[in-house]
C-alpha atoms as a PDB file:
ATOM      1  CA  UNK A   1       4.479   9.538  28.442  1.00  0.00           C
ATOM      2  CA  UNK A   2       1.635   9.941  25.970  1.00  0.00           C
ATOM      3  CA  UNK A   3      -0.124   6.865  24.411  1.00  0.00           C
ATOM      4  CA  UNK A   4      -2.208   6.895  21.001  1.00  0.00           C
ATOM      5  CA  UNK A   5      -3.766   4.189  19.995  1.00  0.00           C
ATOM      6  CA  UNK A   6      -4.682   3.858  15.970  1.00  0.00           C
ATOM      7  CA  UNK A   7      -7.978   1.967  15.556  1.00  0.00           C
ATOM      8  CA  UNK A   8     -10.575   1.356  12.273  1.00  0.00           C
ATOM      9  CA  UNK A   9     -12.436  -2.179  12.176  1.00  0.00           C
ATOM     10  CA  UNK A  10     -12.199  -1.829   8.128  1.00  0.00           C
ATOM     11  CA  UNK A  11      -9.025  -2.545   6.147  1.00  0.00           C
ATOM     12  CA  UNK A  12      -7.592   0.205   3.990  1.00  0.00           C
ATOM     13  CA  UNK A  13      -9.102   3.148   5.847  1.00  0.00           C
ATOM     14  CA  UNK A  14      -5.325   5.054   7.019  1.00  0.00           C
ATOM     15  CA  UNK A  15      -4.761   3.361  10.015  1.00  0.00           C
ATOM     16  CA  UNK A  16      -1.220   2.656   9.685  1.00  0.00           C
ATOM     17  CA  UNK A  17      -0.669   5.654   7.533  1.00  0.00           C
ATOM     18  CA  UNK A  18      -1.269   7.547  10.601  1.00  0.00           C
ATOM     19  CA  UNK A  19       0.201   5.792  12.893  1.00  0.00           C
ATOM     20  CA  UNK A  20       3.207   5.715  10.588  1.00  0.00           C
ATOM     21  CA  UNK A  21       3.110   9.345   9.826  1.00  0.00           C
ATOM     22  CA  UNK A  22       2.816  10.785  13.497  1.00  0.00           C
ATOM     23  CA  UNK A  23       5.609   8.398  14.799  1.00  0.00           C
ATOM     24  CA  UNK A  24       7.816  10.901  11.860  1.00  0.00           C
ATOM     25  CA  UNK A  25       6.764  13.749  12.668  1.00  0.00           C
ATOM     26  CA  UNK A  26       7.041  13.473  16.173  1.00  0.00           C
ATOM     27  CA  UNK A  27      10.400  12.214  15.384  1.00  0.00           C
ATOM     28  CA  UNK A  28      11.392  14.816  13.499  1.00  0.00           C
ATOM     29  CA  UNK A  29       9.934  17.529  16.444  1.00  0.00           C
ATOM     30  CA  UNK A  30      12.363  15.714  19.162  1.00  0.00           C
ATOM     31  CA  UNK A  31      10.354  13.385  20.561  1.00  0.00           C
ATOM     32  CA  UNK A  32      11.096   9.860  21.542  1.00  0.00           C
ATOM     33  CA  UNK A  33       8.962   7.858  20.208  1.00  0.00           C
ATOM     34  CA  UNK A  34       7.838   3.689  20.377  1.00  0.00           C
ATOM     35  CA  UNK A  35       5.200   2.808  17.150  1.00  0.00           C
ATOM     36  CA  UNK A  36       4.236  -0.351  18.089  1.00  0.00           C
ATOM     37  CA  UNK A  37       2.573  -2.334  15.575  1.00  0.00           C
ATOM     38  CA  UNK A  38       0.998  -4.416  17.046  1.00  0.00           C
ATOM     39  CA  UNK A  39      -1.219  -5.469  13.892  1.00  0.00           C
ATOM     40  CA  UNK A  40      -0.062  -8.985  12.387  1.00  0.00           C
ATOM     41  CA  UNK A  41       0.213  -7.188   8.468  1.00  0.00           C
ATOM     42  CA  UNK A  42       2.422  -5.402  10.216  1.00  0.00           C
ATOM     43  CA  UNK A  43       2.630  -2.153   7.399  1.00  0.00           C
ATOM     44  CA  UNK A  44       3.717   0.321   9.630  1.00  0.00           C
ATOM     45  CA  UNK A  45       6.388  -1.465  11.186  1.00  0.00           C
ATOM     46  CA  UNK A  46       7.743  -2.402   8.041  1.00  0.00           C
ATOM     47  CA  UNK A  47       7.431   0.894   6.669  1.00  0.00           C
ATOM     48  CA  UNK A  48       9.561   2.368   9.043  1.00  0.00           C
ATOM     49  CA  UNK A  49      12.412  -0.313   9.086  1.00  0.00           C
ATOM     50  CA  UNK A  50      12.205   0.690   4.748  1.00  0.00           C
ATOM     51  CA  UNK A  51      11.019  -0.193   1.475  1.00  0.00           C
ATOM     52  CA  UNK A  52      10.558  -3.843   1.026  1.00  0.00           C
ATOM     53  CA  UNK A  53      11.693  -4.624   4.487  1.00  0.00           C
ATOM     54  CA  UNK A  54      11.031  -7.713   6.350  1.00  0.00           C
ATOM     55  CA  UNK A  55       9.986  -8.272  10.103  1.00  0.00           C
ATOM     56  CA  UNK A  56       9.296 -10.989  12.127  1.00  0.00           C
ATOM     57  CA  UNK A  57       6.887 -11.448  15.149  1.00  0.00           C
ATOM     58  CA  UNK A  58       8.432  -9.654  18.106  1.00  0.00           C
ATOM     59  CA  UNK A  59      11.458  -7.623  16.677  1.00  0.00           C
ATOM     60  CA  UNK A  60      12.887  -4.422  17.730  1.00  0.00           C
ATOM     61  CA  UNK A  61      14.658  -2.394  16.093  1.00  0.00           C
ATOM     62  CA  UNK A  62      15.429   1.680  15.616  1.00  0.00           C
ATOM     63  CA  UNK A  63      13.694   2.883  12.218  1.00  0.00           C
ATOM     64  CA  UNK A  64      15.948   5.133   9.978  1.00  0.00           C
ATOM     65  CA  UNK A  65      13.113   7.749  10.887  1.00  0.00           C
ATOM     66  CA  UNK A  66      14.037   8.414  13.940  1.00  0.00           C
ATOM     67  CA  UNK A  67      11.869   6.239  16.640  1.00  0.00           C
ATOM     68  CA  UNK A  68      12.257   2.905  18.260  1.00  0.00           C
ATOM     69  CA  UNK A  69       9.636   0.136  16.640  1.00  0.00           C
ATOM     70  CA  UNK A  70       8.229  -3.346  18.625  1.00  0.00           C
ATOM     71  CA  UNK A  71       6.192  -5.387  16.105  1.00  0.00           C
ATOM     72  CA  UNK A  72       4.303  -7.435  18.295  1.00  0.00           C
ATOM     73  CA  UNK A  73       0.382  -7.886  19.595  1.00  0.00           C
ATOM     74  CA  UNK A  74       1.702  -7.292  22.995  1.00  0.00           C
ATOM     75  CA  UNK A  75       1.920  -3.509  23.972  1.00  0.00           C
ATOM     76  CA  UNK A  76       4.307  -3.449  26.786  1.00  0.00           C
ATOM     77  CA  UNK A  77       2.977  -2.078  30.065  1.00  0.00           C
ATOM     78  CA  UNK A  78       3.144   1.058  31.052  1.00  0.00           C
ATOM     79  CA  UNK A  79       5.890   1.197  33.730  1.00  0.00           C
ATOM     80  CA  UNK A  80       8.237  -0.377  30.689  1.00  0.00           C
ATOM     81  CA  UNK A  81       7.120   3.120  28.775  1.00  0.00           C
ATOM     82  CA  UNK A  82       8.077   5.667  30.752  1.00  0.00           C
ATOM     83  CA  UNK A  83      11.354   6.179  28.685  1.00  0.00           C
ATOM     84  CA  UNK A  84       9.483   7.744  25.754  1.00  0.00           C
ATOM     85  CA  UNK A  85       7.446  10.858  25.358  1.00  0.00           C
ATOM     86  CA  UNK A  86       4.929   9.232  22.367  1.00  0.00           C
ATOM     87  CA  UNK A  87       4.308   5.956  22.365  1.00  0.00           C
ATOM     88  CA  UNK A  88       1.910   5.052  18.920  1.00  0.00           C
ATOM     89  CA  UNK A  89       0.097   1.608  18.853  1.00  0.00           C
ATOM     90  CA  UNK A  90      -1.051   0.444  15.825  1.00  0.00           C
ATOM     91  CA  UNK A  91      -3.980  -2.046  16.468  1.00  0.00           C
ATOM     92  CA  UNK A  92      -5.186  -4.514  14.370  1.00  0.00           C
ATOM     93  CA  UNK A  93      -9.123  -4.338  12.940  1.00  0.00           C
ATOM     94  CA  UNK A  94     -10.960  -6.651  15.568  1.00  0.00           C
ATOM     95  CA  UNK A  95     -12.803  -5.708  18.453  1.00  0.00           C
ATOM     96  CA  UNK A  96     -10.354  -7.242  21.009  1.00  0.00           C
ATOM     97  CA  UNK A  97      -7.920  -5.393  20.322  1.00  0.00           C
ATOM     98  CA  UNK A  98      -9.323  -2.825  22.159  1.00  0.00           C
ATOM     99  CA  UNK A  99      -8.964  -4.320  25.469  1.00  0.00           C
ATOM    100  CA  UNK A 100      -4.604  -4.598  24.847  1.00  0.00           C
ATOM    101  CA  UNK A 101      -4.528  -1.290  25.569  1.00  0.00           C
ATOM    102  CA  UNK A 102      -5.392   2.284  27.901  1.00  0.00           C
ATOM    103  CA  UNK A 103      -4.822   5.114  25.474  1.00  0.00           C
ATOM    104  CA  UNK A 104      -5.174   8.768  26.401  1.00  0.00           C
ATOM    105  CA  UNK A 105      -6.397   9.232  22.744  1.00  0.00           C
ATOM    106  CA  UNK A 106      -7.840   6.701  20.303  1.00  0.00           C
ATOM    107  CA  UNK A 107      -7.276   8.362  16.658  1.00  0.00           C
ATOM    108  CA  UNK A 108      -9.991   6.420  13.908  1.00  0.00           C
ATOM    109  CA  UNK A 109      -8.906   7.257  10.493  1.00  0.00           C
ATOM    110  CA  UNK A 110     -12.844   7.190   8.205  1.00  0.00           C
ATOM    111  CA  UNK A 111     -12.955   6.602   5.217  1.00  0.00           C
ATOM    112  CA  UNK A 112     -16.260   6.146   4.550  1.00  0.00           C
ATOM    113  CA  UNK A 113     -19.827   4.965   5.820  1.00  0.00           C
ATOM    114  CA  UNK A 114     -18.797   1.519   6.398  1.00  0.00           C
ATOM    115  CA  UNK A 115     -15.682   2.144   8.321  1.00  0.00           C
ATOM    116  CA  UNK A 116     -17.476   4.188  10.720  1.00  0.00           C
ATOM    117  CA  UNK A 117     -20.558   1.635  10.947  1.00  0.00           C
ATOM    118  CA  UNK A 118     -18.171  -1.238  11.424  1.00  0.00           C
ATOM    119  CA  UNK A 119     -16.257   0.677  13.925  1.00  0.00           C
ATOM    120  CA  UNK A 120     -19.801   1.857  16.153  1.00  0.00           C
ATOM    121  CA  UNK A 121     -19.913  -1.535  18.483  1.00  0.00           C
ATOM    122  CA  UNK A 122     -16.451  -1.270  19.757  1.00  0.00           C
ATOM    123  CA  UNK A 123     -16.911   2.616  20.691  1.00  0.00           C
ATOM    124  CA  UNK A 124     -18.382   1.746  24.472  1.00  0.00           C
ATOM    125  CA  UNK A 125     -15.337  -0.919  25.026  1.00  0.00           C
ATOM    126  CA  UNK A 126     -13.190   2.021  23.732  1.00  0.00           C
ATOM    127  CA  UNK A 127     -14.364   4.532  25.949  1.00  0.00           C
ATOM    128  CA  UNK A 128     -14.241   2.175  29.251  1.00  0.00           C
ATOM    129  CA  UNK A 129     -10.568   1.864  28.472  1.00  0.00           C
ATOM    130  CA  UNK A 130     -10.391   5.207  28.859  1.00  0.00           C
ATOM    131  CA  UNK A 131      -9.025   7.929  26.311  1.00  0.00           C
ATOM    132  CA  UNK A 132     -10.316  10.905  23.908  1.00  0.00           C
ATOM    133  CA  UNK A 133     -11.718   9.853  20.525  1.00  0.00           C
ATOM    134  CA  UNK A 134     -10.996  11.602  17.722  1.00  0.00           C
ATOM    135  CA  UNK A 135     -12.066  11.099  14.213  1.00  0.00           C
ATOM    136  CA  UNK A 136     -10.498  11.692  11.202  1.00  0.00           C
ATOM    137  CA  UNK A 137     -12.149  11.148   7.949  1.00  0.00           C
ATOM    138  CA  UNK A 138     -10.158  10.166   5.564  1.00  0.00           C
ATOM    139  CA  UNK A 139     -10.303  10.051   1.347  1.00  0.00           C
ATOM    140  CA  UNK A 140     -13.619   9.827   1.559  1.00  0.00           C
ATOM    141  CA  UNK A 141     -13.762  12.522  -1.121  1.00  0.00           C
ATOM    142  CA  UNK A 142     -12.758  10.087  -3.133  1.00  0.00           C
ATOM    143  CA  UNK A 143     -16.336   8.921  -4.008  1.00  0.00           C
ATOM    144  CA  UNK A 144     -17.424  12.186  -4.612  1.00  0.00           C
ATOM    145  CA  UNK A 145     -18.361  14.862  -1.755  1.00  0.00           C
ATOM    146  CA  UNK A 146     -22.160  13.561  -1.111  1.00  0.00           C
ATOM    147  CA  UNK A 147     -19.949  10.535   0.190  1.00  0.00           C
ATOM    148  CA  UNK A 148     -17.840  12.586   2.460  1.00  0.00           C
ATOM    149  CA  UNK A 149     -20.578  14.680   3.827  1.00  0.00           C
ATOM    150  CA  UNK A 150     -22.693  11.679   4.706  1.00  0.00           C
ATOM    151  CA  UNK A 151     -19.813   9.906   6.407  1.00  0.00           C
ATOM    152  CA  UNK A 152     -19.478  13.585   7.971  1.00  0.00           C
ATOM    153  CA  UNK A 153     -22.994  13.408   9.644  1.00  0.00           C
ATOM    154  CA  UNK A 154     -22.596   9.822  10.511  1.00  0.00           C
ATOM    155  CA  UNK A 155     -19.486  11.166  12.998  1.00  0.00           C
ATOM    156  CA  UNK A 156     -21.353  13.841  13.976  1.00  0.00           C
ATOM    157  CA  UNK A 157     -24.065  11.436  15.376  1.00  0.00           C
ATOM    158  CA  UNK A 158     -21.562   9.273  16.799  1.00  0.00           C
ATOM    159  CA  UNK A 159     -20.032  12.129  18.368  1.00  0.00           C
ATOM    160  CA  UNK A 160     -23.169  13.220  20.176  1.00  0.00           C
ATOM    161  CA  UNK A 161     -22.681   9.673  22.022  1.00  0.00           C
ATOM    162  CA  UNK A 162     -19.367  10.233  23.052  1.00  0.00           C
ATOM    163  CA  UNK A 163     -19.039  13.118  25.102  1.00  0.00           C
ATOM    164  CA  UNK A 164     -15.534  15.088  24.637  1.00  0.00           C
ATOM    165  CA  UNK A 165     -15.287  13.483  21.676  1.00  0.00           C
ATOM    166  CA  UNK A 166     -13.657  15.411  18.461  1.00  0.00           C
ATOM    167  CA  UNK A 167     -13.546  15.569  14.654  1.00  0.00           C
ATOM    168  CA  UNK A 168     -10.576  16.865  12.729  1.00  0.00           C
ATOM    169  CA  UNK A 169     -10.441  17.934   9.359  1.00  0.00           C
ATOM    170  CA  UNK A 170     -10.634  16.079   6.438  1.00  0.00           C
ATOM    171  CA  UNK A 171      -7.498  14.223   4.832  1.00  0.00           C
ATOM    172  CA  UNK A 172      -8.205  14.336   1.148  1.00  0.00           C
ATOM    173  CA  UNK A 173      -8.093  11.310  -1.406  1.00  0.00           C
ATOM    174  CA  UNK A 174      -4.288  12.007  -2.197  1.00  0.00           C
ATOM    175  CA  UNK A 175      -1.221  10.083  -4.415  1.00  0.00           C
ATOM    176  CA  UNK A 176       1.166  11.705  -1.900  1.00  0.00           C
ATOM    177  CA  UNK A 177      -0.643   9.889   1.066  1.00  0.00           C
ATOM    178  CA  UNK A 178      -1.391   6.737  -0.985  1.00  0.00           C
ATOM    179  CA  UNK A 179       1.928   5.824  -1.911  1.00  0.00           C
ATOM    180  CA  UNK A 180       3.711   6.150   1.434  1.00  0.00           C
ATOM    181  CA  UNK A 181       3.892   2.285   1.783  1.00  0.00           C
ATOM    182  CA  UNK A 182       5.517   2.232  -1.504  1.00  0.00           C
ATOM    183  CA  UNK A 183       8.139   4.570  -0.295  1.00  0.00           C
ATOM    184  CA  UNK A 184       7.787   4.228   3.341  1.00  0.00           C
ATOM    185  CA  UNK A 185       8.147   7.372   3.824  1.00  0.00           C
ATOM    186  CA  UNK A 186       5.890   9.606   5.724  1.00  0.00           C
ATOM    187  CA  UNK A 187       3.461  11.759   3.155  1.00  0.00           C
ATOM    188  CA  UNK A 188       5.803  14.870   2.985  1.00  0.00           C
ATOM    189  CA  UNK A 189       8.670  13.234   1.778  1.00  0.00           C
ATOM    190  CA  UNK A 190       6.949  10.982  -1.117  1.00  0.00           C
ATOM    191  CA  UNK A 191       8.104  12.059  -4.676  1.00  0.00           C
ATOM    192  CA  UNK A 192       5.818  15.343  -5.008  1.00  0.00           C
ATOM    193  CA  UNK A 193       4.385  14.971  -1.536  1.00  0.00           C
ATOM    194  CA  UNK A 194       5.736  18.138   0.295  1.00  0.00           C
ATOM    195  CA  UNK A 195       3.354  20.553  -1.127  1.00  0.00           C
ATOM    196  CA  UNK A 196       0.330  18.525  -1.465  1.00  0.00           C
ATOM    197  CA  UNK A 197      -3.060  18.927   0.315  1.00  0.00           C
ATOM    198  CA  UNK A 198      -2.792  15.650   1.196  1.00  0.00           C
ATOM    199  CA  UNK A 199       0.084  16.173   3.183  1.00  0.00           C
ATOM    200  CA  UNK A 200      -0.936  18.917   4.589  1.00  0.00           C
ATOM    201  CA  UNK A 201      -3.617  17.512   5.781  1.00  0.00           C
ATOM    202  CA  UNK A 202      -1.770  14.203   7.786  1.00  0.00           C
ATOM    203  CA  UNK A 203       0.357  17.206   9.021  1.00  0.00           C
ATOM    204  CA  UNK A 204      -2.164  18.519  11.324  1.00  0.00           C
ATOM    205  CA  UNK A 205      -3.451  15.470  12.222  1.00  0.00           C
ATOM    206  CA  UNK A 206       0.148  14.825  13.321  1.00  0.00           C
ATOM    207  CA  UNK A 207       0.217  18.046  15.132  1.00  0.00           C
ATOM    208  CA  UNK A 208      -2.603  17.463  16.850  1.00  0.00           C
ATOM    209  CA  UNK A 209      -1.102  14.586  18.427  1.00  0.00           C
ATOM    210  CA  UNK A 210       1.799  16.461  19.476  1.00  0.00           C
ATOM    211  CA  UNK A 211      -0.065  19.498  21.330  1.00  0.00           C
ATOM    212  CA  UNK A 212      -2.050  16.524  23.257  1.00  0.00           C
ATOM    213  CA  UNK A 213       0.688  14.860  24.219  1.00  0.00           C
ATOM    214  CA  UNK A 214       2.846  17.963  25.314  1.00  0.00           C
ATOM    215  CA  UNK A 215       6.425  18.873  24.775  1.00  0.00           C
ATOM    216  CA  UNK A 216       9.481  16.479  24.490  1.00  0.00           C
ATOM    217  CA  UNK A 217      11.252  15.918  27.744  1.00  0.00           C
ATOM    218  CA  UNK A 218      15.257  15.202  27.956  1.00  0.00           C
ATOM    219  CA  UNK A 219      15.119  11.578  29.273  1.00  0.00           C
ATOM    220  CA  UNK A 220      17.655   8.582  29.009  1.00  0.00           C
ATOM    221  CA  UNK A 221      18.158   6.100  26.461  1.00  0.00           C
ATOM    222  CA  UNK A 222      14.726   3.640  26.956  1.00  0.00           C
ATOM    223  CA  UNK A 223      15.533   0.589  28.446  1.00  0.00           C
ATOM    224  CA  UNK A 224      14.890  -2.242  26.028  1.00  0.00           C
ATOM    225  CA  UNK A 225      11.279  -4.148  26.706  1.00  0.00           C
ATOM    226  CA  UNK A 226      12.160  -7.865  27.572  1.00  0.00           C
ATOM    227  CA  UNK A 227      11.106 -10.476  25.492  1.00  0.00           C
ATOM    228  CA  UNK A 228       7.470 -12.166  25.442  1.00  0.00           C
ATOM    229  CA  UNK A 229       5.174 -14.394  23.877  1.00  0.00           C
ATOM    230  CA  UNK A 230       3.735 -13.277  21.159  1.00  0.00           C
ATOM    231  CA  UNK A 231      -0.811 -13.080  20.512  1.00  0.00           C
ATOM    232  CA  UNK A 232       0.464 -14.203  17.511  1.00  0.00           C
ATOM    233  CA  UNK A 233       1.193 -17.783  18.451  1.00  0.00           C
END
């Protein structure tokens, strides 16, 4: 069992794009999969129950896409886990958030100067809870590419602070990507999506995830997580 934890202390950056998109395409590869959302907006839960869906705090349910979904603040513990092969957790923007959780990879969508400076203070919390960081900018193009390369060397200093720490490729300012809550559908299967650059480029990042967390095993149906109080309350 393989947990990846979604983090950016900025709204709007991708973060439950991606955590969205890789709980699909691992899906799709034959993986069983839990996204927990676990951030009160809740978009990527409600994305993958469908378009103009409604959730409550705490439901379960099994998304069209393929992958059991818990919207909820409370990520179940591990030993409640084992059942799944991926297991995605959407966290909200604050720096507490951090502590609800022991990833073995923390994936921070960028997309731009101020998502990466807000995001700096939580990065030694991060890495006591353990886990690879990985960076992804993200549409940062989208305000021209002195933008992106400056958010670019802003990582790269980062990076130099947190040893083992990667960078992926860019994820470019994209309709096919932007309208995926609109569809709720992953990027590749938006009206025009397939062959975009934009979905290419969520594609990789989605591989990526897989080749880190290894191949599907057979396993039994996971147990259902029992029922508790919500942050939310």
């Amino acid at each position: 069992m393989y947990i990846l934890a979604v983090i950016v202390r900025k709204g709007g950056a991708g973060k439950s794009t991606l955590a969205f998109s890789a709980a699909c395409d691992a899906a799709e590869h034959g993986y069983r999969v839990l996204l927990v959302s676990a951030d009160p907006q809740g978009d990527s839960a409600r994305w993958a129950k469908g378009p103009d869906a409604r959730i409550r705090p705490d439901d379960r349910f099994e998304s069209p896409h393929g992958f059991s979904v818990l919207y909820s603040a409370n990520v179940p513990p591990a030993d409640e886990l084992t059942a799944y092969d991926l297991v995605i957790v959407d966290l909200p923007p604050v720096a507490e958030a951090v502590m609800w959780v022991r990833p073995h990879m923390w994936l921070m969508p960028m997309d731009g100067r101020n998502a990466l400076e807000d995001t700096l203070p939580i990065l030694r919390a991060m890495r006591s809870q353990g886990g690879k960081m990985v960076f992804v900018p993200n549409k940062a193009d989208a305000a021209g590419m002195g933008t992106e390369q400056v958010l670019r060397e802003g990582i790269q200093a980062a990076m130099r602070l947190q040893p083992g720490s990667v960078c992926l490729d860019s994820i470019p300012d994209s309709a096919a990507v932007a309208r995926v809550g609109e569809y709720a559908l992953p990027p590749w299967k938006t009206p025009y999506g397939p062959k975009t650059l934009g979905a290419a480029a969520v594609r990789v990042v989605c591989a990526y995830v897989r080749a880190a967390a290894g191949k599907p095993k057979a396993r039994t149906k996971p147990k259902t997580t029992a029922n508790v109080a919500s942050r939310w309350r």
